[in-house]
Protein backbone atom coordinates (compact mmCIF):
# COMPACT_ATOMS: atom_id res chain seq x y z
CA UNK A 1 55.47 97.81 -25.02
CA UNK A 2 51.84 97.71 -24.99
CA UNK A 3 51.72 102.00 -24.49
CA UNK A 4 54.18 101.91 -27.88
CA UNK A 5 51.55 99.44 -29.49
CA UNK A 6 48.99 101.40 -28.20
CA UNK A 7 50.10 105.25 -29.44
CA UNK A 8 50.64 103.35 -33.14
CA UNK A 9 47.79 101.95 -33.17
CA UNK A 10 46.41 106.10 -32.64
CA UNK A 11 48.49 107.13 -35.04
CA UNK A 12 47.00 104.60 -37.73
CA UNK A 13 43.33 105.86 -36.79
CA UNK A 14 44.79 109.49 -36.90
CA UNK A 15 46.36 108.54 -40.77
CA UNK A 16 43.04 107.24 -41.77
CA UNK A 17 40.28 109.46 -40.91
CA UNK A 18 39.51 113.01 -40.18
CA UNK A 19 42.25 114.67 -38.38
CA UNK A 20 40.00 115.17 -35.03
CA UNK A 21 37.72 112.73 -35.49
CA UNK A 22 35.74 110.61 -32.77
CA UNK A 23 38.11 111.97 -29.83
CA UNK A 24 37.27 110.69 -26.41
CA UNK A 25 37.92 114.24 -25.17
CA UNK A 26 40.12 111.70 -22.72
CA UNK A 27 42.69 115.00 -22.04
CA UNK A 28 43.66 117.29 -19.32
CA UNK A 29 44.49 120.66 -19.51
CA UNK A 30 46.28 123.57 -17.44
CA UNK A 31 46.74 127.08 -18.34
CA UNK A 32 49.77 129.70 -17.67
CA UNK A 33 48.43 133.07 -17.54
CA UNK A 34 51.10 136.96 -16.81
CA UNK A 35 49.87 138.93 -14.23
CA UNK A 36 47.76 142.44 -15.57
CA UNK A 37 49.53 145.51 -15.27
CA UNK A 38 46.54 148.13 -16.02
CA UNK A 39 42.86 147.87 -15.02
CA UNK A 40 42.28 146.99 -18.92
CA UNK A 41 44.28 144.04 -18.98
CA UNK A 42 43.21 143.15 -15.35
CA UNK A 43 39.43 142.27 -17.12
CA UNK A 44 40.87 140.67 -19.46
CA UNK A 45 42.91 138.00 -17.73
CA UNK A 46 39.43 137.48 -16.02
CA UNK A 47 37.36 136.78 -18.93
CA UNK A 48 39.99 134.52 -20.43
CA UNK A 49 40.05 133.02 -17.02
CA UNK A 50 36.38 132.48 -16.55
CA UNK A 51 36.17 131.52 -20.63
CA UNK A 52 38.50 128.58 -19.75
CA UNK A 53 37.20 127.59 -16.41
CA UNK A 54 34.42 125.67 -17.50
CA UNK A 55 37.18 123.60 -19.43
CA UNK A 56 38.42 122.10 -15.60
CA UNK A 57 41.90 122.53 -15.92
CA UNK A 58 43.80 121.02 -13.43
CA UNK A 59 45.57 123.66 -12.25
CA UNK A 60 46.12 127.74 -13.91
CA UNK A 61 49.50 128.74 -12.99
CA UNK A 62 50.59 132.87 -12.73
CA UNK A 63 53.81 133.94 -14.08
CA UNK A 64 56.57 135.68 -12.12
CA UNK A 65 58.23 138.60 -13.84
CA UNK A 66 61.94 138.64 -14.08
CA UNK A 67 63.69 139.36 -11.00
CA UNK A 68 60.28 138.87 -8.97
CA UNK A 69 58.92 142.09 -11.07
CA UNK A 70 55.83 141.23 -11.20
CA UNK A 71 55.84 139.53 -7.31
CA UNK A 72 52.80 141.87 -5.70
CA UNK A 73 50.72 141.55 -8.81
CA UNK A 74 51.25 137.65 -9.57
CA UNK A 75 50.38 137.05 -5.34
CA UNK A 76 47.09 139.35 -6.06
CA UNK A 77 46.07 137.37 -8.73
CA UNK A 78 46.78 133.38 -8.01
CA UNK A 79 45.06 134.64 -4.09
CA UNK A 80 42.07 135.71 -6.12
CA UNK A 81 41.91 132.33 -8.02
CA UNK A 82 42.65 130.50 -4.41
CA UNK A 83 39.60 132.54 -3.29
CA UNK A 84 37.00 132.71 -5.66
CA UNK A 85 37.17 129.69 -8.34
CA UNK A 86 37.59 125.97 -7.45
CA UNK A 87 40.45 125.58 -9.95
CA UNK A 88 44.08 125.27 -8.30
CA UNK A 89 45.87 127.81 -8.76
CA UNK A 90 49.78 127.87 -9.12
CA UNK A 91 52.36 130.37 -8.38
CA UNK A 92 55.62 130.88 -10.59
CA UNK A 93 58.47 131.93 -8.12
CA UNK A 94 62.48 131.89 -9.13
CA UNK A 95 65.45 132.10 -7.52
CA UNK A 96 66.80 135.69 -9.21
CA UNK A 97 67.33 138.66 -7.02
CA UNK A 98 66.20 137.38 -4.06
CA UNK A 99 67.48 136.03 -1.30
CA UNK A 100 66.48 132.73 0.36
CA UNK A 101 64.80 134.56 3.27
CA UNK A 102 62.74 136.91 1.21
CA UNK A 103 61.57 133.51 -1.34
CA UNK A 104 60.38 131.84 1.68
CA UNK A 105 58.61 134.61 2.66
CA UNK A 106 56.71 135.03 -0.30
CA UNK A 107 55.97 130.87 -0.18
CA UNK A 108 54.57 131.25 3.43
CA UNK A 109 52.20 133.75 1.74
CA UNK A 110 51.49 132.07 -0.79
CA UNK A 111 50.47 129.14 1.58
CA UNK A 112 48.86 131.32 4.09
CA UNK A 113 46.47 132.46 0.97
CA UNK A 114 45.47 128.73 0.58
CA UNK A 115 48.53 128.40 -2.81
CA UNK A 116 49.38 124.85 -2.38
CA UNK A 117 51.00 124.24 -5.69
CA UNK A 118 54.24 126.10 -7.35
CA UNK A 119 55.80 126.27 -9.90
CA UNK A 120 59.59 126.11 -8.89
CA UNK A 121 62.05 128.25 -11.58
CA UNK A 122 65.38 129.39 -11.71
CA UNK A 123 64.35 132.07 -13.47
CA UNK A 124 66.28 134.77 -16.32
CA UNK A 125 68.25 138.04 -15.04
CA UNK A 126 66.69 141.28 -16.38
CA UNK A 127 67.90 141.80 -19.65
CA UNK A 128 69.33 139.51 -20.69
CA UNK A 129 72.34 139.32 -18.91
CA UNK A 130 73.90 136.49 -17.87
CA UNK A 131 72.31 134.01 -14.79
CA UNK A 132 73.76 134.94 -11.61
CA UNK A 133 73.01 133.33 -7.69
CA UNK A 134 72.23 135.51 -5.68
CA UNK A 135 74.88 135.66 -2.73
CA UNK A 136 72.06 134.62 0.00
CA UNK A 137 70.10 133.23 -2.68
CA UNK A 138 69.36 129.45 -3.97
CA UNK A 139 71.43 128.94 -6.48
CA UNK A 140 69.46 126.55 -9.13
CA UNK A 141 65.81 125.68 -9.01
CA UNK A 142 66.50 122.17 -7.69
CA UNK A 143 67.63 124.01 -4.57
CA UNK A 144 64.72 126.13 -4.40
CA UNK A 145 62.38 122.89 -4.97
CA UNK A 146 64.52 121.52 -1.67
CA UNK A 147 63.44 125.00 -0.39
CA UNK A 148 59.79 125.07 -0.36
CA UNK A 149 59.48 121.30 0.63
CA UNK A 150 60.97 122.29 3.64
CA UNK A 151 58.69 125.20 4.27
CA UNK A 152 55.48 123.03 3.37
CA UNK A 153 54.04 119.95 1.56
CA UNK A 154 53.68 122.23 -2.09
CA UNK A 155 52.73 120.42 -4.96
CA UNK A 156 55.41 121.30 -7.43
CA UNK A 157 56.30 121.72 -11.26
CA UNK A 158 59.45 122.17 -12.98
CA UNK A 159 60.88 123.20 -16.17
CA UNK A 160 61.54 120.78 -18.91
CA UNK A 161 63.25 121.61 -22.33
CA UNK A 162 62.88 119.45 -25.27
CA UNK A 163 65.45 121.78 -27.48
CA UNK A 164 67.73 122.09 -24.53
CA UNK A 165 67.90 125.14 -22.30
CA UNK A 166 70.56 127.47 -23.80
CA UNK A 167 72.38 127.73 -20.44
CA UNK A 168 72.84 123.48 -21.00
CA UNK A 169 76.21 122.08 -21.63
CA UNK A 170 74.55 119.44 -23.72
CA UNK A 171 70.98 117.52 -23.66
CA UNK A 172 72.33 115.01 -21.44
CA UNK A 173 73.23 117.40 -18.55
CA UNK A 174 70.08 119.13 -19.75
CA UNK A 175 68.21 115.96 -18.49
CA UNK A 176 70.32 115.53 -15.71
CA UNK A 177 69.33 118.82 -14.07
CA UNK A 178 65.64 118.14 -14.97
CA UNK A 179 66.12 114.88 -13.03
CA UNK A 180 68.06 116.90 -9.74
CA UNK A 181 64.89 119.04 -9.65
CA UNK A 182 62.27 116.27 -9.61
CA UNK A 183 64.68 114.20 -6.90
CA UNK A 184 64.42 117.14 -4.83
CA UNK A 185 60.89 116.55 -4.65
CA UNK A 186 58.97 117.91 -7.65
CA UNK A 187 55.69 116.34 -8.71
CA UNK A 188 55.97 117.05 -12.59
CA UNK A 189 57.81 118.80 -15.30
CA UNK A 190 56.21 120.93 -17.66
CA UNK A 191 58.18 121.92 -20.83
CA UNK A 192 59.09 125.02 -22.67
CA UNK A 193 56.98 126.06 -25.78
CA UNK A 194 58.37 124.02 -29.30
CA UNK A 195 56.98 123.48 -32.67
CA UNK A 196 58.34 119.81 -33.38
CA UNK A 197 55.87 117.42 -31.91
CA UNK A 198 59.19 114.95 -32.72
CA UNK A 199 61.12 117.08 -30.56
CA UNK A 200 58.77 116.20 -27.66
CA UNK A 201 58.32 112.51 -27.57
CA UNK A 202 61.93 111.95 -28.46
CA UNK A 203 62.89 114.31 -25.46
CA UNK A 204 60.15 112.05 -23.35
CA UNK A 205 61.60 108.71 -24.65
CA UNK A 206 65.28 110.26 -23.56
CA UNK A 207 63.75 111.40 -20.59
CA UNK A 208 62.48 107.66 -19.89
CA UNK A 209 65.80 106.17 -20.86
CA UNK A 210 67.58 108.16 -18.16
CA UNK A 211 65.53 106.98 -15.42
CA UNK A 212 62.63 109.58 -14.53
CA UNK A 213 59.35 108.37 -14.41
CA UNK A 214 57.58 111.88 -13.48
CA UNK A 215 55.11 113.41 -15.45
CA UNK A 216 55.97 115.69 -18.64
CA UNK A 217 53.42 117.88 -19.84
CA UNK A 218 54.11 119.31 -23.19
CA UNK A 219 54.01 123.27 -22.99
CA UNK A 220 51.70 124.29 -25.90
CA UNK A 221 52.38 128.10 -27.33
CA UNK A 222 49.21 128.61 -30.08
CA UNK A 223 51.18 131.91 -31.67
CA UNK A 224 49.49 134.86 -33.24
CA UNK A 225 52.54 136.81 -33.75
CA UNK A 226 55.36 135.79 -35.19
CA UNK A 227 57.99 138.47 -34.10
CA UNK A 228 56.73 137.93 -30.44
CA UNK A 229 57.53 134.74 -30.54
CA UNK A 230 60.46 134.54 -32.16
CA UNK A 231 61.57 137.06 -29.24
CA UNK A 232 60.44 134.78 -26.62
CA UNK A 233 62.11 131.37 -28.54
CA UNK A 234 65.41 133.51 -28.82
CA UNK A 235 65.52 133.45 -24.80
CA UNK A 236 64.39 129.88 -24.27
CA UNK A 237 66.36 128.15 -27.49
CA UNK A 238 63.26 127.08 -29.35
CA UNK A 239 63.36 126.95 -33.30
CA UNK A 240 60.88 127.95 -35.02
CA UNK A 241 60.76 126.48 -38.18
CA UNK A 242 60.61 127.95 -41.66
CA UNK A 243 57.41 126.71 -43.02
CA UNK A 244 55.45 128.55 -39.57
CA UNK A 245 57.00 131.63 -40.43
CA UNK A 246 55.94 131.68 -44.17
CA UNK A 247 52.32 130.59 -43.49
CA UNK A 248 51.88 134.17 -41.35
CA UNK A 249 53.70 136.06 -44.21
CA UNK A 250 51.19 138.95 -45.42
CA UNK A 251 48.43 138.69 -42.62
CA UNK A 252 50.02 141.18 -40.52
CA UNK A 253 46.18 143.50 -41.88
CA UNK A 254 44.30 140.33 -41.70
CA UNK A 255 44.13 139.39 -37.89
CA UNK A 256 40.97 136.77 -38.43
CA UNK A 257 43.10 134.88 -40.61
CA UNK A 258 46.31 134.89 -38.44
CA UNK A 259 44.12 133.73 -35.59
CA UNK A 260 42.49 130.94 -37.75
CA UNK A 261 45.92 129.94 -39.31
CA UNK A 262 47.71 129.90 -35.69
CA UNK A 263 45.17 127.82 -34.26
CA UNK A 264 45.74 125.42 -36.75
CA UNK A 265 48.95 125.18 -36.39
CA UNK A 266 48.71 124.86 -32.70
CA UNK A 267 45.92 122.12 -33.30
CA UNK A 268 47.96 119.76 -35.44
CA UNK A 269 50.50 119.72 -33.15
CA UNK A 270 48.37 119.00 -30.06
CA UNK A 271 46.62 115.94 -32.23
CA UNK A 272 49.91 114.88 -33.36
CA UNK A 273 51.01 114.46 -29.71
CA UNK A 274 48.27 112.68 -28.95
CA UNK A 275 48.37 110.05 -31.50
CA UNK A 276 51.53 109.98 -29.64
CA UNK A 277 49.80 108.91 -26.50
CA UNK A 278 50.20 112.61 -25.05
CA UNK A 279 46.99 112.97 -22.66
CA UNK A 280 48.20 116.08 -21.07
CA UNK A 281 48.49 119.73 -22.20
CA UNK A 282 49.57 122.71 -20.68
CA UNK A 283 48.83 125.89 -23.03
CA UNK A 284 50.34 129.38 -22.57
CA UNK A 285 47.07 131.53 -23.47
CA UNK A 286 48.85 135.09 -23.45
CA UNK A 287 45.66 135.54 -21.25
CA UNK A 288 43.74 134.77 -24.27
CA UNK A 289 41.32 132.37 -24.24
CA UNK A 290 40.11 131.57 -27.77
CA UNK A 291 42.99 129.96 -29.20
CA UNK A 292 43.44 127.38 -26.27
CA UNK A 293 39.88 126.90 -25.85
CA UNK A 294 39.45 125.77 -29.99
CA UNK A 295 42.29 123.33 -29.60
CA UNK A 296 40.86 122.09 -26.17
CA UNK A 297 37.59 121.67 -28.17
CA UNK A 298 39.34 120.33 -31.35
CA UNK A 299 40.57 117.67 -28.86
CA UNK A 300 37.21 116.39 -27.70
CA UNK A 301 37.14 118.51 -24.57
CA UNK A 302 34.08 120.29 -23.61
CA UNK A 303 32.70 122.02 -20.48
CA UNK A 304 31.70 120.82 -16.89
CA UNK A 305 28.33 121.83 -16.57
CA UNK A 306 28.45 123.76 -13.05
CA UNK A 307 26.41 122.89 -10.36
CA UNK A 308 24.29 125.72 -10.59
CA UNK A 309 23.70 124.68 -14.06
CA UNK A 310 22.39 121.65 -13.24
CA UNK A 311 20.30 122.71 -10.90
CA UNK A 312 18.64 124.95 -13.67
C-alpha cells in the first residue's frame, strides 16, 4: 500500500510541474548492445560503449544472433568488456540450433573469460519459421536457465512480455512461463520493447498478483526509424500505436528532427514509468549512444566521475 501511495503521490508532482523536474537521478540503467560485423561498426559499438560508461550501468548485455549467428563475435565482444571496463558484462545465449553440449560449452567460456551474468533466451529460428527444440537441445529457456545453474553460479535474466509473446496461448500462460524461468533460478526479468507505459505496470501488477516477486526491468526501445521497428515489433507482438507513427511522418530528409522527436517519445515514456515507481531501465541503444544517454540525463542521471578524474 504505501509503494501505491507512494508512485501517486509521483504522479501528482509529475501532473504539476515540469515534466523532468527536480529528479533525484535515483535510477539504474543497463544497456543491450548487437555484436559489429565490419571494422566500421566495431568503433562504433565502442564509442557508444565508452559514451555510456560513465553513466554506471549495472550491467551491458551482447546480443546473440539467431541460431547462435553471431556466437564468435558476441564472445569477442562481452570478453573485451569482461577485460577492459569495470561494467558487467552479459552474454545473450538461446537454446536454437544447438545442442545442450555445444550451449554449455560456450557458458564454460563465457565463465572462463570472467562472464558471470547471462542472459538466458529461447531464442527465434532463422527466418521466421516456426520455434523448433533442437533434438539434443533444451527445449525452452527455463530449461536452459536449469542448464547454466548447473554449470556455474551465473547471474541470470529472462525475458518478460508485457503484450504477450506471440508464441503464448494467452497472458496467463504467458506469465506462467515467465514464472518457470525465474523458479529455475533466474535473478530478474527484463521485458520486450512496448510503447504503452500502461501496458507495463499493468503487466507488473499481473505479474505481482500471480506470485513472482523478481525484478522486472522495463525494456526501453528510443526508435529512430519507424519501418525498423515496426519489423522488429512484428516478431516480438508489440503495437505500435498510431499517433508514434504519424509524429515521424515526413522526416524521413530531416534526421535531426527524427532524433529529437524519438527521444521524446522515448523520454515521456521513461518519466511516465517512473511516476509509476519504475527505478529501473534497461534501453536497447542500437549501439547508439545519444538517444539513451538524453533520456538517462532527462531522468536525473549523470556521470561517475572516474577515479582518474578525481585525482586530476
Amino acid at each position: 500500500m504505501t509503494s501505491n501511495l507512494n508512485s501517486i503521490a509521483e504522479a501528482r508532482r509529475a501532473a504539476a510541474s515540469p515534466l523532468f523536474a527536480d529528479l533525484d537521478g535515483d535510477i539504474g540503467v543497463s544497456f543491450e548492445f548487437f555484436p559489429p560485423k565490419t571494422e566500421k561498426m566495431e568503433a562504433q559499438l565502442w564509442d557508444t560503449f565508452h559514451a555510456l560508461e560513465p553513466l554506471a550501468p549495472r550491467f551491458v548485455s551482447v546480443t546473440y544472433g539467431a541460431g547462435g549467428s553471431t556466437r564468435e563475435r558476441t564472445h569477442a565482444t562481452v570478453a573485451r568488456i569482461a577485460k577492459e571496463s569495470r561494467v558487467p558484462a552479459a552474454a545473450h545465449l538461446t537454446c536454437v540450433e544447438a545442442s545442450r553440449d555445444e550451449i554449455d560449452a560456450v557458458a564454460r567460456d563465457y565463465w572462463d573469460a570472467g562472464v558471470r551474468h547471462i542472459v538466458a533466451l529461447r531464442g527465434d529460428v532463422p527466418g521466421g519459421a516456426p520455434y523448433r527444440a533442437h533434438p539434443d537441445g533444451y527445449a525452452n529457456a527455463a530449461e536452459l536457465v536449469a542448464g547454466l545453474k548447473a554449470i556455474a553460479p551465473f547471474d541470470i535474466s529472462v525475458a518478460a512480455y508485457p503484450e504477450v509473446h506471440p508464441d503464448a496461448a494467452n497472458a496467463t500462460a504467458d506469465l506462467d512461463n515467465l514464472k518457470r524461468k525465474l523458479d529455475a533460478g533466474a535473478t530478474r526479468a527484463i521485458t520486450q520493447f512496448f510503447f504503452s507505459p500502461d501496458a507495463f505496470l499493468r503487466f507488473r501488477d499481473a505479474a505481482a498478483a500471480a506470485g513472482i516477486d523478481a525484478p522486472i526491468i522495463p525494456g526501453i526501445l528510443p526508435v529512430s526509424n519507424v519501418s525498423q521497428t515496426r519489423r522488429m515489433a512484428d516478431m516480438c507482438g508489440t503495437a505500435i500505436p498510431a499517433w508514434m507513427v504519424a509524429l515521424f511522418e515526413g522526416l524521413d530528409d530531416h534526421p535531426a528532427a527524427r532524433q529529437l522527436v524519438a527521444a521524446t517519445i522515448a523520454a515521456e515514456l521513461s518519466r511516465r514509468l517512473y511516476a509509476g515507481g519504475v527505478r529501473d531501465f534497461h534501453f536497447y541503444t542500437l549501439n547508439r549512444a545519444e538517444l539513451s544517454y538524453a533520456i538517462c540525463h532527462l531522468l536525473g542521471l549523470r556521470p561517475v566521475a572516474s577515479a582518474k578524474d578525481q585525482a586530476a
